[in-house]
N, C-alpha and C. Protein backbone atom coordinates (compact mmCIF):
# COMPACT_ATOMS: atom_id res chain seq x y z
N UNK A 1 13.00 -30.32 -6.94
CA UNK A 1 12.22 -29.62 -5.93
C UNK A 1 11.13 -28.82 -6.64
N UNK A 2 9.82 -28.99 -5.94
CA UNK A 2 8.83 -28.56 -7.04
C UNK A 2 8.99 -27.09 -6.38
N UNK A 3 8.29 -25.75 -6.99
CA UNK A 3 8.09 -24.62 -6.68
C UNK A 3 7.33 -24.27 -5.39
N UNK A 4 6.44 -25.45 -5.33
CA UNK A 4 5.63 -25.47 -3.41
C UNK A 4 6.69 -24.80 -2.83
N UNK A 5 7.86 -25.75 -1.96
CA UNK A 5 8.76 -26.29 -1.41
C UNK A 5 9.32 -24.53 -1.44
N UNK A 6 9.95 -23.96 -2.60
CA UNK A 6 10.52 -22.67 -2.01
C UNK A 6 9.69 -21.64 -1.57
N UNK A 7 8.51 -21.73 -2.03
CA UNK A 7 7.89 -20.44 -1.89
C UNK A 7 6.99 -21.16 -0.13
N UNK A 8 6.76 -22.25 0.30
CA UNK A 8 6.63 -22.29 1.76
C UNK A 8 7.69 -22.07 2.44
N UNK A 9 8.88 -22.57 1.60
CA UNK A 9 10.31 -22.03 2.87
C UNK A 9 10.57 -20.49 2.95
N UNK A 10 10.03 -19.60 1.91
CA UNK A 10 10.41 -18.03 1.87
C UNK A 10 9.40 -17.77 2.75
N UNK A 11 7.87 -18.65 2.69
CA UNK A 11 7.37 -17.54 3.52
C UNK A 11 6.80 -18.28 5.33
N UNK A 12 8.09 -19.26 5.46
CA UNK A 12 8.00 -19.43 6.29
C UNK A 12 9.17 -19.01 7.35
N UNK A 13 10.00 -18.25 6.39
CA UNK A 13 10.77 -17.68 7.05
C UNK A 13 10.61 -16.08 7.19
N UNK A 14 9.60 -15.63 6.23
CA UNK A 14 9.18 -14.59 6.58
C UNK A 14 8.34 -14.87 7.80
N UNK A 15 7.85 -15.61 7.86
CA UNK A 15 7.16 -15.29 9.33
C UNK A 15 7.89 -15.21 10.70
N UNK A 16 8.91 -16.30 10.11
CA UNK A 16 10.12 -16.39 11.73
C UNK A 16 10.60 -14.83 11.92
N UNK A 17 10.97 -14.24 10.65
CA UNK A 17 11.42 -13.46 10.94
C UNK A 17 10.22 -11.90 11.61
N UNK A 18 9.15 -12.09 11.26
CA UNK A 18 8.19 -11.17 12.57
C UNK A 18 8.01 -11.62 13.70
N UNK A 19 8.11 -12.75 13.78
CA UNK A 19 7.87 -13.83 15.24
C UNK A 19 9.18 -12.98 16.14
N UNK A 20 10.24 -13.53 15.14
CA UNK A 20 11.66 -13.10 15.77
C UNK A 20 11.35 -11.64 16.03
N UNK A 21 11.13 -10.56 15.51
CA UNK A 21 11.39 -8.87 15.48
C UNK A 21 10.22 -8.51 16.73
N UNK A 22 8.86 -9.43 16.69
CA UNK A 22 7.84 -9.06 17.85
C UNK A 22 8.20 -9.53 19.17
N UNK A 23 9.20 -10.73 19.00
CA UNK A 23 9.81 -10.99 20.61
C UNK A 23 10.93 -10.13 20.79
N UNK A 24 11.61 -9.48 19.99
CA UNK A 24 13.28 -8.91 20.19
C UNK A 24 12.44 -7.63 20.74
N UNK A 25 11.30 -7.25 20.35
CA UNK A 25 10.73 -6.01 21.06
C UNK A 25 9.75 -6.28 22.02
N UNK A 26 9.53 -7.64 22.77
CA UNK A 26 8.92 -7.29 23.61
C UNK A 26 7.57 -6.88 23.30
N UNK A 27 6.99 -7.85 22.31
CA UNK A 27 5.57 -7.44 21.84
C UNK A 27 5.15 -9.29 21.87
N UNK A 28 3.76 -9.44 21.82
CA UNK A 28 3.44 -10.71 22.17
C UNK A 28 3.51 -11.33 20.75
N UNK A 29 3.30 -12.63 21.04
CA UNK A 29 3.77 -13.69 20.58
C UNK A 29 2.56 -14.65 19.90
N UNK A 30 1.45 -13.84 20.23
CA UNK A 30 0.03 -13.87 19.61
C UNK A 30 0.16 -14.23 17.84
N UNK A 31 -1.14 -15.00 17.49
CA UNK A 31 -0.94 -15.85 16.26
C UNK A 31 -1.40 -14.31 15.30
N UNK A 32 -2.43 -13.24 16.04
CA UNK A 32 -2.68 -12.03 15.27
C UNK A 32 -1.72 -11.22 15.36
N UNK A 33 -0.84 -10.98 16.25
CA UNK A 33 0.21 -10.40 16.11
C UNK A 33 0.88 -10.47 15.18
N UNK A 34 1.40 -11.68 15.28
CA UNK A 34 2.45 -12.45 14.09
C UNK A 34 2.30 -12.10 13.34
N UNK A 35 0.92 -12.16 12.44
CA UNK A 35 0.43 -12.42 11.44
C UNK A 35 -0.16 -10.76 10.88
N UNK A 36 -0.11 -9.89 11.64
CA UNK A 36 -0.09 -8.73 11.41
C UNK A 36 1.22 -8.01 11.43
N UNK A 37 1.55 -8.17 12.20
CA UNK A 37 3.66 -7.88 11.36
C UNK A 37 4.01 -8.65 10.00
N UNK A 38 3.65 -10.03 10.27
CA UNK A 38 4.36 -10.21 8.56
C UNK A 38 3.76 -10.15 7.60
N UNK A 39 2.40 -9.69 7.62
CA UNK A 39 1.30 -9.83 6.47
C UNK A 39 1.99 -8.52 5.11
N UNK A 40 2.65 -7.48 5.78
CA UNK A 40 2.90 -6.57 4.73
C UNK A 40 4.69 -7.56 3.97
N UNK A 41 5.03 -7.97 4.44
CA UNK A 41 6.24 -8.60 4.56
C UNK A 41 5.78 -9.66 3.15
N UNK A 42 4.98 -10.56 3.82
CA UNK A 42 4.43 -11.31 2.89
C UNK A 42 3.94 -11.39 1.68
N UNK A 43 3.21 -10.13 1.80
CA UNK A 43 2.67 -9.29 0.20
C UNK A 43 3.85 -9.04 -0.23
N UNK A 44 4.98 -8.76 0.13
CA UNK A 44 5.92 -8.20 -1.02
C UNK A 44 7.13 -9.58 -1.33
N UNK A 45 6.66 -10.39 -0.51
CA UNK A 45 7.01 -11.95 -1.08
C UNK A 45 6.58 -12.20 -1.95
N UNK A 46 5.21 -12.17 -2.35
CA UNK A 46 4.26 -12.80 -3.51
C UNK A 46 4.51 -11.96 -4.57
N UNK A 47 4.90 -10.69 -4.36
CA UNK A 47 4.86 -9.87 -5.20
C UNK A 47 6.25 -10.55 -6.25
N UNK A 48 7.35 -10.40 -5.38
CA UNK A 48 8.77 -10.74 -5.44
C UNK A 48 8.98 -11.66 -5.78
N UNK A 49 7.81 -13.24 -5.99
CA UNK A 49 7.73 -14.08 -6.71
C UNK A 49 7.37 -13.70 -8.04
N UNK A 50 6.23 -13.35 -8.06
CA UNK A 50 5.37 -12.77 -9.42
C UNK A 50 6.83 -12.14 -10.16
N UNK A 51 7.20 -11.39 -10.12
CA UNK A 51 8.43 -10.69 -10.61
C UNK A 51 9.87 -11.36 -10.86
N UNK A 52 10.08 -11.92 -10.07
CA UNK A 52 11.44 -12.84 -10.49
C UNK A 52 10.48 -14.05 -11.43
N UNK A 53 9.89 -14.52 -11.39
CA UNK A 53 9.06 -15.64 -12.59
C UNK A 53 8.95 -14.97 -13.34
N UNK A 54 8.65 -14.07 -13.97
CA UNK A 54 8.18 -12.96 -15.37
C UNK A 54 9.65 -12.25 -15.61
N UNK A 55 11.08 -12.12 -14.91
CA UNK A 55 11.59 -11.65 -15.24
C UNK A 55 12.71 -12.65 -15.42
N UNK A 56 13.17 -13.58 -15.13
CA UNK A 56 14.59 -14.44 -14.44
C UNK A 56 13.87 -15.69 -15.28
N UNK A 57 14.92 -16.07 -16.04
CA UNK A 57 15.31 -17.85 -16.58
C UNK A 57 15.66 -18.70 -15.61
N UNK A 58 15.86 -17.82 -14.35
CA UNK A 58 16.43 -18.83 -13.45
C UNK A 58 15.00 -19.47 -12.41
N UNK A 59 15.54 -20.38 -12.13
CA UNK A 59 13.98 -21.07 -11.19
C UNK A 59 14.05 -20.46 -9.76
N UNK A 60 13.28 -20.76 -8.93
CA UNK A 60 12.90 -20.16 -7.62
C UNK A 60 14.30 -20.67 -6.48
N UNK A 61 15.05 -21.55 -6.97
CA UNK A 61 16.25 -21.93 -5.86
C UNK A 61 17.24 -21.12 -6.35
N UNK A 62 17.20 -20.59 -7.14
CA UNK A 62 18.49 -19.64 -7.55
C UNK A 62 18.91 -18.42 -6.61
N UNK A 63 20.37 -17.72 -6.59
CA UNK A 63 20.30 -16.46 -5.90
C UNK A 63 19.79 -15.64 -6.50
N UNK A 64 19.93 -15.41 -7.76
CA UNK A 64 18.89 -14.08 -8.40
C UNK A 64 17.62 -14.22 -7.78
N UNK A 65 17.03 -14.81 -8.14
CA UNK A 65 15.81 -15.57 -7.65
C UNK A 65 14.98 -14.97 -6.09
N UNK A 66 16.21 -15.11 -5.10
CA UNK A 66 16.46 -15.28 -3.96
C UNK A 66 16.27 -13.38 -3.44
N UNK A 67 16.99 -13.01 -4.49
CA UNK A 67 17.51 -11.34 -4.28
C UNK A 67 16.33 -10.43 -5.15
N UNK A 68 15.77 -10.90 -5.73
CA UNK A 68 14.80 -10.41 -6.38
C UNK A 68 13.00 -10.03 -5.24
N UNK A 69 13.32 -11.66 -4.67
CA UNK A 69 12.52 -11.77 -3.71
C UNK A 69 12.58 -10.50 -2.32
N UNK A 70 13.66 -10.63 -1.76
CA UNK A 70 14.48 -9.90 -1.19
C UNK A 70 13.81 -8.44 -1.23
N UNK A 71 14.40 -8.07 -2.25
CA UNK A 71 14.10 -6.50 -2.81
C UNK A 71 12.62 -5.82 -2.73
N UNK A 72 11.71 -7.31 -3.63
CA UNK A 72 10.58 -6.90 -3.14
C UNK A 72 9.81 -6.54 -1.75
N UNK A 73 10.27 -7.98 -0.98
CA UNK A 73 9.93 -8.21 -0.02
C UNK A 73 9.88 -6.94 1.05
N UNK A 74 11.47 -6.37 1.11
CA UNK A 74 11.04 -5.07 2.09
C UNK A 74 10.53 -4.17 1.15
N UNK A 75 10.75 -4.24 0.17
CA UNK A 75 10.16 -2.30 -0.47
C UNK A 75 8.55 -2.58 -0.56
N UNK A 76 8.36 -3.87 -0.91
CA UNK A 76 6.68 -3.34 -0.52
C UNK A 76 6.39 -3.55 1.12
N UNK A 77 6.86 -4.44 1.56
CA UNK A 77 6.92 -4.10 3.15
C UNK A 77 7.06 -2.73 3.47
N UNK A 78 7.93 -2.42 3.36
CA UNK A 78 8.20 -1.23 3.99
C UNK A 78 7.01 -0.25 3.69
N UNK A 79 7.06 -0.28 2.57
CA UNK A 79 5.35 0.84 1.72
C UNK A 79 4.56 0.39 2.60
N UNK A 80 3.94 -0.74 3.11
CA UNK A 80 2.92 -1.01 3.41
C UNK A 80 2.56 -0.89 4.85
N UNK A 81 4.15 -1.07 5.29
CA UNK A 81 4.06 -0.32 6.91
C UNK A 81 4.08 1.24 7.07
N UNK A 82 4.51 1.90 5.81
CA UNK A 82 4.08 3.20 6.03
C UNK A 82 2.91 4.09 5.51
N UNK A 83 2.09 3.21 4.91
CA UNK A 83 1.32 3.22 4.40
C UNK A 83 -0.27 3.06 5.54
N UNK A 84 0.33 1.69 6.39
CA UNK A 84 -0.06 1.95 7.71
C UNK A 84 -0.13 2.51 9.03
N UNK A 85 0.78 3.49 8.55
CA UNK A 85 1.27 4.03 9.82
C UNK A 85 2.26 2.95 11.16
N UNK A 86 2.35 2.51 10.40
CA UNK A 86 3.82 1.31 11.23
C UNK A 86 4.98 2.16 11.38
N UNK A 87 5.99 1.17 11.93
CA UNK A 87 7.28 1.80 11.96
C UNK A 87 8.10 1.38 10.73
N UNK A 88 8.75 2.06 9.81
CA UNK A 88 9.72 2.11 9.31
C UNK A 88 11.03 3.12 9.26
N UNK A 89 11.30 3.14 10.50
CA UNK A 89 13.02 3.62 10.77
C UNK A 89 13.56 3.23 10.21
N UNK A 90 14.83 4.02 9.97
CA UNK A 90 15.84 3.47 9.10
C UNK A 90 16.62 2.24 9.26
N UNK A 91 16.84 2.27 11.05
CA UNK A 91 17.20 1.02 11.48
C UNK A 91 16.74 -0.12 11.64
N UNK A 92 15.49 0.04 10.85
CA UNK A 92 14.15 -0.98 11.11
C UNK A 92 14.68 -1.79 9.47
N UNK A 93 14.59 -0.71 8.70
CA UNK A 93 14.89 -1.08 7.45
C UNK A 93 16.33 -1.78 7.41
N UNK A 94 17.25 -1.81 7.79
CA UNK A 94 18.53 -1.92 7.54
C UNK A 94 18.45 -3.25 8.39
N UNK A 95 18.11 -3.61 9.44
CA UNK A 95 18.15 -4.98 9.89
C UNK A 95 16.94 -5.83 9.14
N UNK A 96 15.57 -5.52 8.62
CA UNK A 96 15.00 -6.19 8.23
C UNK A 96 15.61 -6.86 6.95
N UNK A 97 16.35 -5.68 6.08
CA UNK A 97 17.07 -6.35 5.06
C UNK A 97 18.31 -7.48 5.25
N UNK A 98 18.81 -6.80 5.88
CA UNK A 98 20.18 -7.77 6.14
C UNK A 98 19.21 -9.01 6.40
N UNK A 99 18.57 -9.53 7.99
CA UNK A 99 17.75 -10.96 8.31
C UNK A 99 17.37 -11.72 6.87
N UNK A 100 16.49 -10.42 5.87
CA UNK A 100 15.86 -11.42 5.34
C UNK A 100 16.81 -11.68 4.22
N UNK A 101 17.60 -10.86 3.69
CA UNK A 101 18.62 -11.40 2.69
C UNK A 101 19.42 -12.65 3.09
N UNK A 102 19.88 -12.75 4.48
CA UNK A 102 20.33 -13.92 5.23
C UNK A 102 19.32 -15.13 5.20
N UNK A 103 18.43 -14.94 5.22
CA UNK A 103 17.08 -15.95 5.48
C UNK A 103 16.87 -16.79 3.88
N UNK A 104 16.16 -15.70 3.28
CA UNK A 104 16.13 -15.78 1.86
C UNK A 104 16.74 -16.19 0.34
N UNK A 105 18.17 -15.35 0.64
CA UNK A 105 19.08 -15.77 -0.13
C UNK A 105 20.08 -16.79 0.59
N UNK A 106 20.18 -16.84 1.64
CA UNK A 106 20.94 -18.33 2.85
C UNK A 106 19.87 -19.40 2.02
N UNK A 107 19.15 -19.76 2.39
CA UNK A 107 18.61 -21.13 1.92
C UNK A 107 19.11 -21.58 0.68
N UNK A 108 18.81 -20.64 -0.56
CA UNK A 108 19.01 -21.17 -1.67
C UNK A 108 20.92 -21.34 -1.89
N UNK A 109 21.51 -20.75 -1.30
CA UNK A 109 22.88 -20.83 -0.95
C UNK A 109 23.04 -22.19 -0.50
N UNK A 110 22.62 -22.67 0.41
CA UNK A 110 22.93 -24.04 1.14
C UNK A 110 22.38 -24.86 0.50
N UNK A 111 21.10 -24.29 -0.27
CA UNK A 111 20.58 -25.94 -0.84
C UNK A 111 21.73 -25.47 -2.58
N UNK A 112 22.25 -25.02 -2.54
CA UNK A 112 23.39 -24.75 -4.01
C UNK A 112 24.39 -26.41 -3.49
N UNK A 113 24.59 -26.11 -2.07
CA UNK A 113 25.75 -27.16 -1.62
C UNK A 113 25.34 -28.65 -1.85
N UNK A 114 23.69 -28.89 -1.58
CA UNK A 114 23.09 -30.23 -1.34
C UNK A 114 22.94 -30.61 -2.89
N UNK A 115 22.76 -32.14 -2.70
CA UNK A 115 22.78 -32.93 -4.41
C UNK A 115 21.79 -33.15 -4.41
N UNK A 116 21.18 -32.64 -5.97
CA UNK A 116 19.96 -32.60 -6.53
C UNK A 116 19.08 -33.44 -6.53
């Protein structure tokens, strides 16, 4: 699996997952919407790549890999929504993590099961 392949599945599940959080609240479903909820989300994907590659022997399907991403993903999210004056509640934080650790580190989990 070349490196494309994970880093469109991370950040195509970062997007499900603003798609998902802007309908669970009842906010539209708009392609700028979307795309303005997960844009801070996203930056701390790329980031969370950049960083697990410079830090980890392990390749992009790994769980380190996976959790590294993770970590970034909300803490610069989160900065960047408060940075914008967004919401970051605590309960905002605590489900965004759990989804995307499920999202994120789930894939590379299941593709652990599938033959190479």
């Amino acid at each position: 699996m070349s490196r494309l392949v994970p880093a469109l599945l991370d950040v195509v599940l970062v997007v499900v997952f603003a798609a998902v959080g802007r309908r669970s609240h009842a906010e539209g479903l708009d392609l700028a919407g979307i795309a303005r909820t997960a844009l801070p989300f996203l930056v701390g994907t790329a980031a969370g790549w950049l960083l697990a590659s410079i830090v980890l022997d392990s390749g992009p399907r790994s769980v380190a890999f996976g959790a590294v991403v993770v970590v970034a993903t909300v803490a610069v999210g989160m900065a960047l929504r408060a940075v914008a004056a967004q919401g970051v509640a605590v309960s905002f934080v605590v489900v965004a993590t759990t989804v995307l650790t499920v999202f994120l580190v789930g894939w590379r989990l299941i593709a652990r099961l599938l033959p190479s």
